[in-house]
C-alpha atoms as a PDB file:
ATOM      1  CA  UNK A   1      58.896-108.467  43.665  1.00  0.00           C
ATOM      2  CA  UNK A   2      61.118-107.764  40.676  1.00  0.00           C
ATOM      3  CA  UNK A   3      63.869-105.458  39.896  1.00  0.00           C
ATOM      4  CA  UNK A   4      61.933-103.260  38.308  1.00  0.00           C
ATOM      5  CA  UNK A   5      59.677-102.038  41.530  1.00  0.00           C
ATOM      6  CA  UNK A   6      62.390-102.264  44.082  1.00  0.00           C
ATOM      7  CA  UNK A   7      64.695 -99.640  42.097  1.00  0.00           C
ATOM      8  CA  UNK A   8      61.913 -97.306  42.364  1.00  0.00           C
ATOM      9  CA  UNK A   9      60.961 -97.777  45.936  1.00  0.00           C
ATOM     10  CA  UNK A  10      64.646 -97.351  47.001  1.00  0.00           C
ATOM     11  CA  UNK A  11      65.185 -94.444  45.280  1.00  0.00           C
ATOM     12  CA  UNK A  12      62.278 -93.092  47.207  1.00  0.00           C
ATOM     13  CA  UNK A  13      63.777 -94.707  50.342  1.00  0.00           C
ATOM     14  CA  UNK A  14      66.594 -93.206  50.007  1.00  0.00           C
ATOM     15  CA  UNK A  15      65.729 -89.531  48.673  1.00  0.00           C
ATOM     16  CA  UNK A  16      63.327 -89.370  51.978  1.00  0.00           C
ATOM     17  CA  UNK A  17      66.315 -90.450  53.998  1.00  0.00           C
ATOM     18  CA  UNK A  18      68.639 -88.163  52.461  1.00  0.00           C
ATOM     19  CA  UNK A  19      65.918 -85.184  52.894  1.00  0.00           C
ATOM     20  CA  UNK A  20      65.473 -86.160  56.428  1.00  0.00           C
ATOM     21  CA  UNK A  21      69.226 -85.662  57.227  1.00  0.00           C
ATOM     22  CA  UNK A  22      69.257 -82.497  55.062  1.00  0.00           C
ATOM     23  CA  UNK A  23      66.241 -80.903  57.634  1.00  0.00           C
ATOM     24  CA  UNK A  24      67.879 -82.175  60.273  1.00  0.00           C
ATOM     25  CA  UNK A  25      71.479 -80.349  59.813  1.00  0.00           C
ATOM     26  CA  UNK A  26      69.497 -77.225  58.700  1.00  0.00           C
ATOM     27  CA  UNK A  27      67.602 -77.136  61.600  1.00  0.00           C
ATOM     28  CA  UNK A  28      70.442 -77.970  64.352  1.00  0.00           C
ATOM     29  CA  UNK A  29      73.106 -75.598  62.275  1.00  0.00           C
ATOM     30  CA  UNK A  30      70.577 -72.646  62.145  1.00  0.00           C
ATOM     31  CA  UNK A  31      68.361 -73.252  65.233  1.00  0.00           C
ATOM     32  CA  UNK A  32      69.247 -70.205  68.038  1.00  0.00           C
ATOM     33  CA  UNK A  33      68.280 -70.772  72.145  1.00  0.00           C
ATOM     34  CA  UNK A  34      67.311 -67.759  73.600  1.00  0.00           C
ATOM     35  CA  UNK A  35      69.515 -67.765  77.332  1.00  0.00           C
ATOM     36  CA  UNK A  36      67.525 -67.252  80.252  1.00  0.00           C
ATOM     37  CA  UNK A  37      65.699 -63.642  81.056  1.00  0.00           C
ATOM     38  CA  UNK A  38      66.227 -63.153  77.773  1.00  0.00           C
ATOM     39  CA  UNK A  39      64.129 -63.385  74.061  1.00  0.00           C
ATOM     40  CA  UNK A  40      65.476 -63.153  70.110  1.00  0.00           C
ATOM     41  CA  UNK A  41      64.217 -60.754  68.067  1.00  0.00           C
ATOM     42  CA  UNK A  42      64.264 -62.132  64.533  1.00  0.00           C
ATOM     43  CA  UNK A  43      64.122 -59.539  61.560  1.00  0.00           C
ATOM     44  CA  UNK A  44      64.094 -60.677  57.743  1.00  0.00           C
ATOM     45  CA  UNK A  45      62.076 -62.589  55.726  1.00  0.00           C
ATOM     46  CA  UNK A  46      58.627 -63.205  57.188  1.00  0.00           C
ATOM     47  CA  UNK A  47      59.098 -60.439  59.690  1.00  0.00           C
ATOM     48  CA  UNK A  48      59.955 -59.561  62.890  1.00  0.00           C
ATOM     49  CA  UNK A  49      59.233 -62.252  64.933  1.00  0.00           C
ATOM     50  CA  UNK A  50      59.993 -62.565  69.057  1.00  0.00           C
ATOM     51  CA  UNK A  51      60.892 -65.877  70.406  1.00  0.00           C
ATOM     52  CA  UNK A  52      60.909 -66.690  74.532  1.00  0.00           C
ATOM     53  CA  UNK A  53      62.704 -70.339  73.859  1.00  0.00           C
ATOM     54  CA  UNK A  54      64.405 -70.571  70.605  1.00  0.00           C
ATOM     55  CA  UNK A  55      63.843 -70.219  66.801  1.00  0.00           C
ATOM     56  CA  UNK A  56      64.889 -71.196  63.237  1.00  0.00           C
ATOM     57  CA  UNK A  57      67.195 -68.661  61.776  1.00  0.00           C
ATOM     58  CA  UNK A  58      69.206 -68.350  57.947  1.00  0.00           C
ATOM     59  CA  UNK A  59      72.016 -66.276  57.803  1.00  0.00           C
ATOM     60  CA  UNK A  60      71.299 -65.007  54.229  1.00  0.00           C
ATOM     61  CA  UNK A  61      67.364 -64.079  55.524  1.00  0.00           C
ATOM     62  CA  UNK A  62      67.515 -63.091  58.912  1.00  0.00           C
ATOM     63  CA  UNK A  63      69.326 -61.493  61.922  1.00  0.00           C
ATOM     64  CA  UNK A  64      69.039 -62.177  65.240  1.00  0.00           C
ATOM     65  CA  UNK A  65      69.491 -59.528  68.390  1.00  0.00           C
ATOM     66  CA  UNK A  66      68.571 -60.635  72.088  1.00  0.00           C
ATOM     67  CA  UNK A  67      66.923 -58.774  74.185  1.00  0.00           C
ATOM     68  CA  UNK A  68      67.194 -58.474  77.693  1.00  0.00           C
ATOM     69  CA  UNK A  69      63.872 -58.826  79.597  1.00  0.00           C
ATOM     70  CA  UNK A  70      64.700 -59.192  83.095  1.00  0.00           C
ATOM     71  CA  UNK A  71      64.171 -56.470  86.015  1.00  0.00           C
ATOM     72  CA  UNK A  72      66.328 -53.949  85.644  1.00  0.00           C
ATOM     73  CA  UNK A  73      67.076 -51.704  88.932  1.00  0.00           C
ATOM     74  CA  UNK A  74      67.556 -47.925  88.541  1.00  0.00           C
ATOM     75  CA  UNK A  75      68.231 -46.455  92.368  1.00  0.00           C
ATOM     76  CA  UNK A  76      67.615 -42.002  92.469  1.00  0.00           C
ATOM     77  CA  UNK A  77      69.508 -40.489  94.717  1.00  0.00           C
ATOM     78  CA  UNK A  78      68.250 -36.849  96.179  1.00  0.00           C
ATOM     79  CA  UNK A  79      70.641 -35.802  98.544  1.00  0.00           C
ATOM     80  CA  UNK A  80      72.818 -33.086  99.449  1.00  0.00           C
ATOM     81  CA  UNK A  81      70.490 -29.506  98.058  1.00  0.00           C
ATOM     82  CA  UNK A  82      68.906 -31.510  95.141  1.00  0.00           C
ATOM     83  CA  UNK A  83      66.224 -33.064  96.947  1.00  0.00           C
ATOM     84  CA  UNK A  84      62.599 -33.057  96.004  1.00  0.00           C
ATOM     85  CA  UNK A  85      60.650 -29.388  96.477  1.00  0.00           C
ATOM     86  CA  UNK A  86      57.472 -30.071  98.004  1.00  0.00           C
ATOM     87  CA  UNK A  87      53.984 -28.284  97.884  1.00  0.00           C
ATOM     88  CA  UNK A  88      54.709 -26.196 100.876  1.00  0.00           C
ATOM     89  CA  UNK A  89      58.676 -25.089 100.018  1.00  0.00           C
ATOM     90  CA  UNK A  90      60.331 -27.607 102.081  1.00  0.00           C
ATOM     91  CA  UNK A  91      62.930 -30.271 100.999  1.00  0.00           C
ATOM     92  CA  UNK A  92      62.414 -34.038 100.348  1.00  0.00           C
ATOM     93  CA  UNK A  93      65.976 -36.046 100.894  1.00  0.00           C
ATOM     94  CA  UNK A  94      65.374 -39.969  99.612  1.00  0.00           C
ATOM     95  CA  UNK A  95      66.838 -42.699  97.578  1.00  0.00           C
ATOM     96  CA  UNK A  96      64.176 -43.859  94.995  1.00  0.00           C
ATOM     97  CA  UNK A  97      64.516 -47.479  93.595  1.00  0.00           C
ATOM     98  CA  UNK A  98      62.503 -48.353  90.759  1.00  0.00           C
ATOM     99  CA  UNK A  99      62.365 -51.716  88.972  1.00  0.00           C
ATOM    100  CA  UNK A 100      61.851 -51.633  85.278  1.00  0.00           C
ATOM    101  CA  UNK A 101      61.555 -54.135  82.536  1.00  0.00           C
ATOM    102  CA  UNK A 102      60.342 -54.982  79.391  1.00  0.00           C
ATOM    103  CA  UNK A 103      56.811 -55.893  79.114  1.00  0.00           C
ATOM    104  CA  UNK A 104      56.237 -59.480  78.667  1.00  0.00           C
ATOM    105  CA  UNK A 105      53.953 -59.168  75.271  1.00  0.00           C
ATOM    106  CA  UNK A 106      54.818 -59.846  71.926  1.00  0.00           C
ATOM    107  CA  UNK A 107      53.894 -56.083  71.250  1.00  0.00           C
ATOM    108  CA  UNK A 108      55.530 -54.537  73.723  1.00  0.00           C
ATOM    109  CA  UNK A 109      58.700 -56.700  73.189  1.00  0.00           C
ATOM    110  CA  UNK A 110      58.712 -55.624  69.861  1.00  0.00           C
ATOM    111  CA  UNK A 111      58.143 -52.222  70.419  1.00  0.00           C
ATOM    112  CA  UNK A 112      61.147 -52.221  72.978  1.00  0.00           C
ATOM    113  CA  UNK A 113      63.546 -53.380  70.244  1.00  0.00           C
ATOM    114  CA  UNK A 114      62.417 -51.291  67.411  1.00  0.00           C
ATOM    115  CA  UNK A 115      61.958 -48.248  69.766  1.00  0.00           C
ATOM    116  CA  UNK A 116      65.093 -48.654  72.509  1.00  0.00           C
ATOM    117  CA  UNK A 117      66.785 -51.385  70.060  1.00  0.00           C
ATOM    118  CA  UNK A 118      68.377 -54.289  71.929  1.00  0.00           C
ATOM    119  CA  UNK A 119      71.790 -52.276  72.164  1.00  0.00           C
ATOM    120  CA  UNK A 120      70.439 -50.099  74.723  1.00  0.00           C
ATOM    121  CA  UNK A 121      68.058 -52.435  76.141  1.00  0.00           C
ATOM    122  CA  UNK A 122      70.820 -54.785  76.975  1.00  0.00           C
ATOM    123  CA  UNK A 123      73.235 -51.994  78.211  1.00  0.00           C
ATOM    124  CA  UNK A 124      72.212 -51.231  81.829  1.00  0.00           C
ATOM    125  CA  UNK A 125      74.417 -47.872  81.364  1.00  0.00           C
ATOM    126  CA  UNK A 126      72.645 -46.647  78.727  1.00  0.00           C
ATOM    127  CA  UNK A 127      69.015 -48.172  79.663  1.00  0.00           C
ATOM    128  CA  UNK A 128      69.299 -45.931  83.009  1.00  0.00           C
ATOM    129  CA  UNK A 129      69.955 -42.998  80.588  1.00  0.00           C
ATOM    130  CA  UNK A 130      66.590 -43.561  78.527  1.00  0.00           C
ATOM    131  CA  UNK A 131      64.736 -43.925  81.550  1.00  0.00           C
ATOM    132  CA  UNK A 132      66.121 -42.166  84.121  1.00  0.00           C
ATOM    133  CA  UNK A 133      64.636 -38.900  83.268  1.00  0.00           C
ATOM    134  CA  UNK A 134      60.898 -39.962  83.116  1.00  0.00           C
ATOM    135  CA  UNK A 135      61.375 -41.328  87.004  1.00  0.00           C
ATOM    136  CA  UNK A 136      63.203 -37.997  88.220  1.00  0.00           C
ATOM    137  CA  UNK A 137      60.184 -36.175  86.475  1.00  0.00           C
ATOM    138  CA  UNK A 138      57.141 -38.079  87.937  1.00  0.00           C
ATOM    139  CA  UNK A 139      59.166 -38.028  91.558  1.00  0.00           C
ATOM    140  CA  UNK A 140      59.423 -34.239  90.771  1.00  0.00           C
ATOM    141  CA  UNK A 141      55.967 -33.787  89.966  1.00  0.00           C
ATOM    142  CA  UNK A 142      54.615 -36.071  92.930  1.00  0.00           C
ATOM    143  CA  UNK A 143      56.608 -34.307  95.658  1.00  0.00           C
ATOM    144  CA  UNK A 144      55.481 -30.404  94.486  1.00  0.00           C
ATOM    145  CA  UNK A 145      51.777 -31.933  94.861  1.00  0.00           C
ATOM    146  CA  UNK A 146      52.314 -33.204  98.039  1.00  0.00           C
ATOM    147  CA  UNK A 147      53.513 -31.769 101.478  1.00  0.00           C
ATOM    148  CA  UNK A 148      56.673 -32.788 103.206  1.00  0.00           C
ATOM    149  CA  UNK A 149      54.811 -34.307 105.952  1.00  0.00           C
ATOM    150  CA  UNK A 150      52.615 -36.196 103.834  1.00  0.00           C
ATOM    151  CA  UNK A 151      55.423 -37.948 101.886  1.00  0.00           C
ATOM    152  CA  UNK A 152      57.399 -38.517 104.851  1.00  0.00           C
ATOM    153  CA  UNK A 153      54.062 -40.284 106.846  1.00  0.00           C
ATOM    154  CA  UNK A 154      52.609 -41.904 103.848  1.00  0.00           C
ATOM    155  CA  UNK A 155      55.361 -43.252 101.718  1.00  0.00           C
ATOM    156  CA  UNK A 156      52.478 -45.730 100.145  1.00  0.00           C
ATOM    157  CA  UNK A 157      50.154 -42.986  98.516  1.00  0.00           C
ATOM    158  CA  UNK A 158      53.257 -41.174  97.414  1.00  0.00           C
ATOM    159  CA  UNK A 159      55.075 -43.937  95.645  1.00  0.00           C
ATOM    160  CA  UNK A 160      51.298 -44.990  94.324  1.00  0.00           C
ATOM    161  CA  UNK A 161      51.110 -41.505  92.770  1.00  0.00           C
ATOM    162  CA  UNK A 162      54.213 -41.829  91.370  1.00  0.00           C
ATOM    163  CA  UNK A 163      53.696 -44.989  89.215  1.00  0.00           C
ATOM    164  CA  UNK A 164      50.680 -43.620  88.351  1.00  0.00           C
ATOM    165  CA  UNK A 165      52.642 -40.254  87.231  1.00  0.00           C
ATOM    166  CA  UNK A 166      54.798 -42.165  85.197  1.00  0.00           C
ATOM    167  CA  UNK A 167      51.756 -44.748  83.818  1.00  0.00           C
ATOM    168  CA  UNK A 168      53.027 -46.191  80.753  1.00  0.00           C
ATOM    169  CA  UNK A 169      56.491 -45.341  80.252  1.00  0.00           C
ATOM    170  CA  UNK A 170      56.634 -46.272  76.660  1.00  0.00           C
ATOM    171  CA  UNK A 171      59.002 -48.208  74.722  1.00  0.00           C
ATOM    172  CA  UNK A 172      57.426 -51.522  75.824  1.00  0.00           C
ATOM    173  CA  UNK A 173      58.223 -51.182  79.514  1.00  0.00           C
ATOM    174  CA  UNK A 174      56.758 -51.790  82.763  1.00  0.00           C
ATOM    175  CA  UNK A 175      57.180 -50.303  86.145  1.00  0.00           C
ATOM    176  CA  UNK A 176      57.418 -53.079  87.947  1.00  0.00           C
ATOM    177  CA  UNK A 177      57.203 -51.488  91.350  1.00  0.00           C
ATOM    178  CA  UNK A 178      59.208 -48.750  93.296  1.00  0.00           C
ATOM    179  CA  UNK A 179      61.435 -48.688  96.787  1.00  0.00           C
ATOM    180  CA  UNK A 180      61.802 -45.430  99.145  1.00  0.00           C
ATOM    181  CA  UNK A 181      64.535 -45.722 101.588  1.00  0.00           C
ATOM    182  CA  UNK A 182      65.942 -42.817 103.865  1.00  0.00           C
ATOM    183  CA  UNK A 183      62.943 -40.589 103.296  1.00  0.00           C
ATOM    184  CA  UNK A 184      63.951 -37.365 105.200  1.00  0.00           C
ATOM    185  CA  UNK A 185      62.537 -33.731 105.181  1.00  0.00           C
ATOM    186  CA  UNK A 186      65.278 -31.121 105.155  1.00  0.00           C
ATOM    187  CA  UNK A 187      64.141 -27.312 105.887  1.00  0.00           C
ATOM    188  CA  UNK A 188      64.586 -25.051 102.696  1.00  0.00           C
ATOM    189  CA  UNK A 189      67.127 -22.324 103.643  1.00  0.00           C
ATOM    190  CA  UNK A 190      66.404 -20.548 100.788  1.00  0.00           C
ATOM    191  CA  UNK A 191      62.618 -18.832 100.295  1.00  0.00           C
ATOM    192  CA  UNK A 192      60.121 -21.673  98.469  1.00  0.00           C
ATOM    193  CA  UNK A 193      60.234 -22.130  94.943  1.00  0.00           C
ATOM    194  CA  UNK A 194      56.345 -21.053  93.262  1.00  0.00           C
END
């Protein structure tokens, strides 16, 4: 071989090298690992795009947020003259834990960031706040269909209901399941609500 054809074929050699180590420092500078219970949402060029293990992002094209995806426990407390009316004027008393989290779809885990946005979905303070009210409503609406004495004997239909009140709760979320402890029925001193 002369001169002539090795100059070429190291200049090749060596461009592809060169490129090689180029796409390799890109990659490791720029690659993101999402932590565990946890995905990145990537926003910029190309879209939004949801990643469960890790993903390629540029600083001048993209952001990155994580969102938390793990159950998140929001306990209801009904106590003390704010329990739960029931159908025939008497008074629930019961701690309500539900377990919430993000739906494990692409859709739904985009629709939790757009729609909550990973501040709030990563902020159990404020999480409780968005949800809270849509539990307190269906446990409302649950115990003024049922008797006392039904929800205190049959804690399985009423809980059942429940979830079934609440059904999709929007915002990419999941009721995961629900927990009644201390389930008590306190006489209404005051005449029943209609």
């Amino acid at each position: 071989m002369s001169e002539e054809t090795l100059l070429p074929l190291a200049i090749v050699g060596v461009s592809l090298v060169v490129m090689i180590a180029i796409g390799f420092l890109v990659v490791t500078r720029f690659f993101r690992r999402a932590p565990a219970h946890h995905v990145l949402v990537r926003n910029g060029a190309g879209g939004p795009r949801i990643s469960t293990e890790g993903i390629v992002a540029f600083p001048f094209l993209h952001t990155i947020d994580v969102l938390d995806v793990s159950v998140r426990t929001i306990a209801i407390e009904r106590r003390s003259g704010k329990g739960l009316l029931t159908e025939n004027g008497d008074r629930i008393e019961l701690k309500a834990t539900f377990f919430v989290k993000v739906n494990g779809t692409v859709e739904d885990m985009l629709c939790a960031a757009k729609e909550l946005g990973c501040a709030v979905a990563n902020d159990p303070e404020r999480f409780r706040k968005h949800v809270e009210p849509k539990l307190v409503n269906a446990l409302e609406t649950v115990a003024r269909m049922l008797s006392a004495l039904e929800i205190e004997k049959h804690r399985d239909r009423f809980r059942d209901e429940v979830i079934a009140v609440i059904g999709d709760p929007g915002s990419g979320l999941r009721i995961e399941d629900l927990a009644l402890e201390d389930v008590r029925v306190v006489p209404d001193i005051a005449p029943p609500y209609r």
